[in-house]
N, C-alpha and C. Protein backbone atom coordinates (compact mmCIF):
# COMPACT_ATOMS: atom_id res chain seq x y z
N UNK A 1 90.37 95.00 114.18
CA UNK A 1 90.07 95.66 112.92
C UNK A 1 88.60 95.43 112.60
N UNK A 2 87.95 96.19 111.95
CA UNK A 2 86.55 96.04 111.22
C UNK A 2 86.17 95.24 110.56
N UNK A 3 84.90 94.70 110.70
CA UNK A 3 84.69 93.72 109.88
C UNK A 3 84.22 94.51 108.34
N UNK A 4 84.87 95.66 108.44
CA UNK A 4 84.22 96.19 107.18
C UNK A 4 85.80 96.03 106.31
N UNK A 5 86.60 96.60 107.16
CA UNK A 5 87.94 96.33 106.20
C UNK A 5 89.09 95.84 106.36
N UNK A 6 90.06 95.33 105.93
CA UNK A 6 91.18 94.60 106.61
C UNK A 6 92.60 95.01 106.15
N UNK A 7 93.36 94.83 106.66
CA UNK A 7 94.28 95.52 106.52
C UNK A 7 96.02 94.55 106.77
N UNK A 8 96.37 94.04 105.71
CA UNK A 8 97.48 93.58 106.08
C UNK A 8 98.72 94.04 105.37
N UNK A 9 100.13 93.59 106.24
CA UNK A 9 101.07 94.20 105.59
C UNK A 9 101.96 93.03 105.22
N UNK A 10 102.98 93.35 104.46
CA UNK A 10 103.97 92.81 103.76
C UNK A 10 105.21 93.44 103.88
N UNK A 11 106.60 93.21 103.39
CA UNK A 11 107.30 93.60 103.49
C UNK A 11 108.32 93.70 102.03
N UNK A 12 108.50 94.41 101.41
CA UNK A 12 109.74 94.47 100.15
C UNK A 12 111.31 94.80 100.61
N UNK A 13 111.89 94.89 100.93
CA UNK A 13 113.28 95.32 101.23
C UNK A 13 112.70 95.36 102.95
N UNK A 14 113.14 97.04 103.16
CA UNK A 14 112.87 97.77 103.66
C UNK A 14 111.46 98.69 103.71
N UNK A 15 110.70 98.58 102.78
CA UNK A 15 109.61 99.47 102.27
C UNK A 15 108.44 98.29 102.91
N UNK A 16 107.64 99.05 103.87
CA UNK A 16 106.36 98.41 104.11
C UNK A 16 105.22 98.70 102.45
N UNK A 17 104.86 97.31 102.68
CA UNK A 17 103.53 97.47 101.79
C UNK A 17 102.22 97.19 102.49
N UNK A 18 101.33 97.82 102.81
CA UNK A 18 99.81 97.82 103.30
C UNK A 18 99.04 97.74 102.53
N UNK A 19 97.94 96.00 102.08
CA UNK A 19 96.59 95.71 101.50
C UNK A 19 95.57 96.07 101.95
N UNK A 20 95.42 97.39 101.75
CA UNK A 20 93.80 97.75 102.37
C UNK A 20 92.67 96.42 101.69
N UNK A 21 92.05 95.92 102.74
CA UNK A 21 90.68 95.18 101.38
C UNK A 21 89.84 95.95 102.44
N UNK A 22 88.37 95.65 101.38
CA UNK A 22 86.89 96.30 101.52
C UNK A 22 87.23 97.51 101.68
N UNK A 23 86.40 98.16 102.99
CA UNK A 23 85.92 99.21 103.13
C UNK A 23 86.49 100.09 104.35
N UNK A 24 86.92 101.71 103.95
CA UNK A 24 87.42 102.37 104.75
C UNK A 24 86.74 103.73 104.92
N UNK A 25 86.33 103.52 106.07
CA UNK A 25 85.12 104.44 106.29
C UNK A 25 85.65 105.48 107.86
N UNK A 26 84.22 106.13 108.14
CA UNK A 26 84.40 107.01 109.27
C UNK A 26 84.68 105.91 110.54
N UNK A 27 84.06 104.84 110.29
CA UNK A 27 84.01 103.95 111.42
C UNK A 27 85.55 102.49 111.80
N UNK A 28 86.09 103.12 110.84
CA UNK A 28 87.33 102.02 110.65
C UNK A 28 88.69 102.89 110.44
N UNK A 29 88.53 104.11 110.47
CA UNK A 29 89.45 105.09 110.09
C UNK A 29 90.97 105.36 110.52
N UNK A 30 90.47 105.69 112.24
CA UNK A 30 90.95 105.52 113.09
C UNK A 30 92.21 104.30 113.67
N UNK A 31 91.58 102.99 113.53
CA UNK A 31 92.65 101.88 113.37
C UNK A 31 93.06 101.70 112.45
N UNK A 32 92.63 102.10 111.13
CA UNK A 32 93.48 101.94 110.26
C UNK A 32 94.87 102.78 110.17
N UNK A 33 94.57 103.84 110.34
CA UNK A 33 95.71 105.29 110.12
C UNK A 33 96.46 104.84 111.76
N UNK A 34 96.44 104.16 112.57
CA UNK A 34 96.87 103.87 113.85
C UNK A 34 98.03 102.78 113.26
N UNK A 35 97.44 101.75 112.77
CA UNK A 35 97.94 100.06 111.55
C UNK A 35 99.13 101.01 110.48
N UNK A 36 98.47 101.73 109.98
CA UNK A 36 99.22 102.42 108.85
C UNK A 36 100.62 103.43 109.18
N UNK A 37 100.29 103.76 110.55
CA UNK A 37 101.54 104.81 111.07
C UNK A 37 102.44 103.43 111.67
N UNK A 38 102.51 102.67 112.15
CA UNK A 38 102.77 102.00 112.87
C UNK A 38 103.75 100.73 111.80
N UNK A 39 103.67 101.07 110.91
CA UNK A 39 104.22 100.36 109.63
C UNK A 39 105.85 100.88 109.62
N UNK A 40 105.80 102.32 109.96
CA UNK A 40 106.82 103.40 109.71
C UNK A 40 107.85 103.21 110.72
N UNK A 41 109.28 103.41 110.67
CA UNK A 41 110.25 103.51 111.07
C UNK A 41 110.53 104.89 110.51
N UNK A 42 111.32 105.25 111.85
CA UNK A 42 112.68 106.29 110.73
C UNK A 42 113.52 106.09 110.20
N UNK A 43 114.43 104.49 109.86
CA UNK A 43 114.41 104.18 108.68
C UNK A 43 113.42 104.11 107.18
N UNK A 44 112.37 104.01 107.38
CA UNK A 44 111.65 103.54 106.28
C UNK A 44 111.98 104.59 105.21
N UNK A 45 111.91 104.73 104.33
CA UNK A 45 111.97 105.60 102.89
C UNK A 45 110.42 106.11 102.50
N UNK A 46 109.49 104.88 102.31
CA UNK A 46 108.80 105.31 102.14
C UNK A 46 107.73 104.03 102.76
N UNK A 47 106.34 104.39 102.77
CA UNK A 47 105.13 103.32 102.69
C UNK A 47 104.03 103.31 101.65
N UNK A 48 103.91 101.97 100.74
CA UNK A 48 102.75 101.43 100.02
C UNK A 48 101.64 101.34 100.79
N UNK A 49 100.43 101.74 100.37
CA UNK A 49 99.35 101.26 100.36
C UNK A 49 98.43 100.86 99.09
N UNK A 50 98.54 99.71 99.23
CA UNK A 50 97.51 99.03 98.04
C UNK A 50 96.34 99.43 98.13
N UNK A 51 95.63 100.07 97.63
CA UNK A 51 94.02 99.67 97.31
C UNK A 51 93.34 99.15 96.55
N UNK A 52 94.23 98.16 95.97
CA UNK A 52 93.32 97.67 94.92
C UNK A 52 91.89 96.93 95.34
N UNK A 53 92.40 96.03 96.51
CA UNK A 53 91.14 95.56 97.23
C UNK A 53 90.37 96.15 97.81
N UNK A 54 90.08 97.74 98.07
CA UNK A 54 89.48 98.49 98.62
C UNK A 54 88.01 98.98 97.72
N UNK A 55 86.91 98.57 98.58
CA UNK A 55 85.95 98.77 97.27
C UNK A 55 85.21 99.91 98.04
N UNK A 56 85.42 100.57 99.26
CA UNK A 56 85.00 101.83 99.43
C UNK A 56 85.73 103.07 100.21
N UNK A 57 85.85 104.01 99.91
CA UNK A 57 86.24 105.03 100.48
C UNK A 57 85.97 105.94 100.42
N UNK A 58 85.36 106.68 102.10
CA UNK A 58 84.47 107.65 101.89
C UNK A 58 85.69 108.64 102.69
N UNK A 59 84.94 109.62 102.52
CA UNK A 59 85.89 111.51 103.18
C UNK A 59 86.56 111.11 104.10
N UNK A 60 86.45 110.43 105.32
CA UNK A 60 87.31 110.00 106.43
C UNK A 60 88.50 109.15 105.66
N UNK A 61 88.88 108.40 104.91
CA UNK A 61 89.04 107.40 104.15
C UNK A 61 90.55 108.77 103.49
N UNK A 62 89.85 109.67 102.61
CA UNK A 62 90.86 110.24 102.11
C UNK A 62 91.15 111.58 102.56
N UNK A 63 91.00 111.57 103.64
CA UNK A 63 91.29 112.43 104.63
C UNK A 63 92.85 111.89 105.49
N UNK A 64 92.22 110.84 105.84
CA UNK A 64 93.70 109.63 106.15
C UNK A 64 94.62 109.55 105.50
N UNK A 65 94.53 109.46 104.20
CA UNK A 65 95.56 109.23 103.15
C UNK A 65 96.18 110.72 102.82
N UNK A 66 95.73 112.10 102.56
CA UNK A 66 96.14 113.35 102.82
C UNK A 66 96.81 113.34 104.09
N UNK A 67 96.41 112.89 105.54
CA UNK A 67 97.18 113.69 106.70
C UNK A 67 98.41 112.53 106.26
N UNK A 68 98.46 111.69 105.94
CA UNK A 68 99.71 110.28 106.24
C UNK A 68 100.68 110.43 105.18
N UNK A 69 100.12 111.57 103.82
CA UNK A 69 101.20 111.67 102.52
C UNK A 69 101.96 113.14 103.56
N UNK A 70 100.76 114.06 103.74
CA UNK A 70 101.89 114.84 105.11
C UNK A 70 102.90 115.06 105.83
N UNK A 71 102.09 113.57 106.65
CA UNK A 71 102.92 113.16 107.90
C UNK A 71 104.23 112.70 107.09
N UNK A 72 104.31 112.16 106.28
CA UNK A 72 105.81 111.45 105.80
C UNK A 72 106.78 112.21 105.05
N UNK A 73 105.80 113.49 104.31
CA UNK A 73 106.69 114.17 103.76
C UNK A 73 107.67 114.99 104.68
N UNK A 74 107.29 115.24 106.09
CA UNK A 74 107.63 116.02 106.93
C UNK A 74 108.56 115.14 107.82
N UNK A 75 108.84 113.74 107.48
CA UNK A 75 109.53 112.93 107.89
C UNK A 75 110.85 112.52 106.44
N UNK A 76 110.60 112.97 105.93
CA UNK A 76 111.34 113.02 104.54
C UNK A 76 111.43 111.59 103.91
N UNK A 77 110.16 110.87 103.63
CA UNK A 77 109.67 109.51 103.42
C UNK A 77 108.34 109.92 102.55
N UNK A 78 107.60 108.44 101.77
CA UNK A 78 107.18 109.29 101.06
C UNK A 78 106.06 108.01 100.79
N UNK A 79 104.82 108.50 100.41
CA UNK A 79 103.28 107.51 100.06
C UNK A 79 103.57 107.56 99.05
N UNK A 80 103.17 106.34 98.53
CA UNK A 80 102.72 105.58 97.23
C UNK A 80 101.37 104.71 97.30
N UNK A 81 100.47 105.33 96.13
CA UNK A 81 98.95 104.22 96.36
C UNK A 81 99.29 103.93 95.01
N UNK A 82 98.61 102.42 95.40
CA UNK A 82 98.26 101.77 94.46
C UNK A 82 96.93 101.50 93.91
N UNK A 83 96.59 101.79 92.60
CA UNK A 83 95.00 102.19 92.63
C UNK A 83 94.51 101.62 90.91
N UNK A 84 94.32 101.11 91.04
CA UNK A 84 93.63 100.33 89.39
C UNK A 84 93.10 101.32 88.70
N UNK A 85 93.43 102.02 87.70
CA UNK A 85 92.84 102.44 86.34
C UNK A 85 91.76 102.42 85.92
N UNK A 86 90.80 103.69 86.47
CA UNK A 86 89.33 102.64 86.33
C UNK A 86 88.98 102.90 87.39
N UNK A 87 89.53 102.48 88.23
CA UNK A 87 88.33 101.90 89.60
C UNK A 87 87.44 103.26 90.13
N UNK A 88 86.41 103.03 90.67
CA UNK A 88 85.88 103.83 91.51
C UNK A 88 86.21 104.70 92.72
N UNK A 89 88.06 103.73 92.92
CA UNK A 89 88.79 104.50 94.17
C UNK A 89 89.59 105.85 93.15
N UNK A 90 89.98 105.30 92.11
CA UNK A 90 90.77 105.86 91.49
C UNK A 90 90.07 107.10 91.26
N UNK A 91 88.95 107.43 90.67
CA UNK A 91 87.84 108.42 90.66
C UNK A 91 88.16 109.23 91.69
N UNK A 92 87.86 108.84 93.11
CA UNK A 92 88.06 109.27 94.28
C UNK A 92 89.27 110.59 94.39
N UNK A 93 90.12 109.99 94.37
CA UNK A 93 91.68 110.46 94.75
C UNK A 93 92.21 111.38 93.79
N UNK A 94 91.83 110.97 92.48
CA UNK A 94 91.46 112.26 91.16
C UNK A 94 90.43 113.25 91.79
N UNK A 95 89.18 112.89 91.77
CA UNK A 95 88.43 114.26 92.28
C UNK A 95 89.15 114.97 93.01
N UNK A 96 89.29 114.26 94.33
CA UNK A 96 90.21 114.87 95.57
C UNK A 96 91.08 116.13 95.35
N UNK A 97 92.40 115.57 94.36
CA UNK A 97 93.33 116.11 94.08
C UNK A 97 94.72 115.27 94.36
N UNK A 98 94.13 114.08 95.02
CA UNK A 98 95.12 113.10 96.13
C UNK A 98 95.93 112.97 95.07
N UNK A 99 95.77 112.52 93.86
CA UNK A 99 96.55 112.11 92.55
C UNK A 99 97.70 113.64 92.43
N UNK A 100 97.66 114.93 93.02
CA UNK A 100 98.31 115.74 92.48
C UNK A 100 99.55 115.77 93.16
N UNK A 101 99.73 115.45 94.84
CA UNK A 101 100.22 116.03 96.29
C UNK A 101 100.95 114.05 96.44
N UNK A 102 99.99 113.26 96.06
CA UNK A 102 101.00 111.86 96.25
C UNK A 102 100.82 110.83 94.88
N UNK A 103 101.87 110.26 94.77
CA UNK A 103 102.13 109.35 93.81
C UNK A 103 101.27 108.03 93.36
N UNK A 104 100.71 108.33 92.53
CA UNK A 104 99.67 106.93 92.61
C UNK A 104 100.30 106.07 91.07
N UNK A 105 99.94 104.90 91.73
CA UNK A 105 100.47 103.87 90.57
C UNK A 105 99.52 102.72 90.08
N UNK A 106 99.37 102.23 89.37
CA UNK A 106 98.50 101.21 89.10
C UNK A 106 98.33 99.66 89.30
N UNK A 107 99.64 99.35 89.54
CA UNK A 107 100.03 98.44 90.18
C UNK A 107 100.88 97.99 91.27
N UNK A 108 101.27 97.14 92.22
CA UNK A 108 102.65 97.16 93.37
C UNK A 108 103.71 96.94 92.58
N UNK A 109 103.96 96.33 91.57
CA UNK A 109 105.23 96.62 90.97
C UNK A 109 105.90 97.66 90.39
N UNK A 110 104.89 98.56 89.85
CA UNK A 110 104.76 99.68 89.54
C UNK A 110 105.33 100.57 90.70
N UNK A 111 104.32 100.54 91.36
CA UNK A 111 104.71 100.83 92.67
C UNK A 111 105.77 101.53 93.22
N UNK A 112 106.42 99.56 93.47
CA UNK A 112 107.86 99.00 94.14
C UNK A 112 109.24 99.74 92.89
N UNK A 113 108.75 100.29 91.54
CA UNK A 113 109.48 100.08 90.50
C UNK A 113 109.91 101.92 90.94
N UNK A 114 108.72 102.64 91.14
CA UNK A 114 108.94 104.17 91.53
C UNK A 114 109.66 104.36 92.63
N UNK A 115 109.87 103.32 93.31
CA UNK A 115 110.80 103.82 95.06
C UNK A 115 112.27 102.92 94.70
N UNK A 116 112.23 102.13 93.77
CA UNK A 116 113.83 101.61 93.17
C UNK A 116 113.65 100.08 94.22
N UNK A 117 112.98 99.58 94.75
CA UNK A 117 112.50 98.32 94.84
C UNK A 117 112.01 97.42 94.45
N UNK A 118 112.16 97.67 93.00
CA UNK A 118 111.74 96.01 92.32
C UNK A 118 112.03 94.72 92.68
N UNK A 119 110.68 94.09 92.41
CA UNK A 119 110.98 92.13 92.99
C UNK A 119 109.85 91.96 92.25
């Protein structure tokens, strides 16, 4: 992985959760969305990705997050970001439209609370 961003996962039930931290760029893109598919079962329901720790994301960045809300809908599973109120990512994914096409939440409990996985 990049020393620009890191990427770890967790687990709630069944539902992967993915901590993007730092930065997700043209140059880290690639393993990430590789890390991020690779989370998925055809069991899974759905996959989290946190960004709260994510302090950049450029066009490659939410380009990833569009093909992967896609890819899952067409798997009948489903993205959830997590994105702080405020933040500069949050900006992002509003401009985008990302906020219209996938579910964004403000917190992982929040989150975990929209897919019926609370803890």
């Amino acid at each position: 992985m990049s020393t620009l961003g890191r990427l770890e996962d967790e687990w709630h039930d069944e539902i992967p959760v993915a901590r993007l931290q730092g930065e997700v760029d043209a140059s880290n893109v690639k393993e990430m969305g590789d890390r991020l598919r690779g989370l998925m079962s055809n069991r899974s329901v759905a996959l989290v990705i946190d960004l709260s720790g994510t302090t950049y994301l450029d066009s490659a960045g939410i380009n990833l997050l569009f093909a992967l809300a896609d890819e899952l809908r067409g798997r009948q599973q489903r993205l959830v970001l997590v994105v702080a109120d405020r933040s500069p990512i949050a900006r992002m994914i509003t401009l985008t439209g990302l906020d219209q096409t996938t579910a964004v939440r403000p917190t992982l409990p929040d989150a975990l609370k929209e897919l019926g996985a609370e803890r």
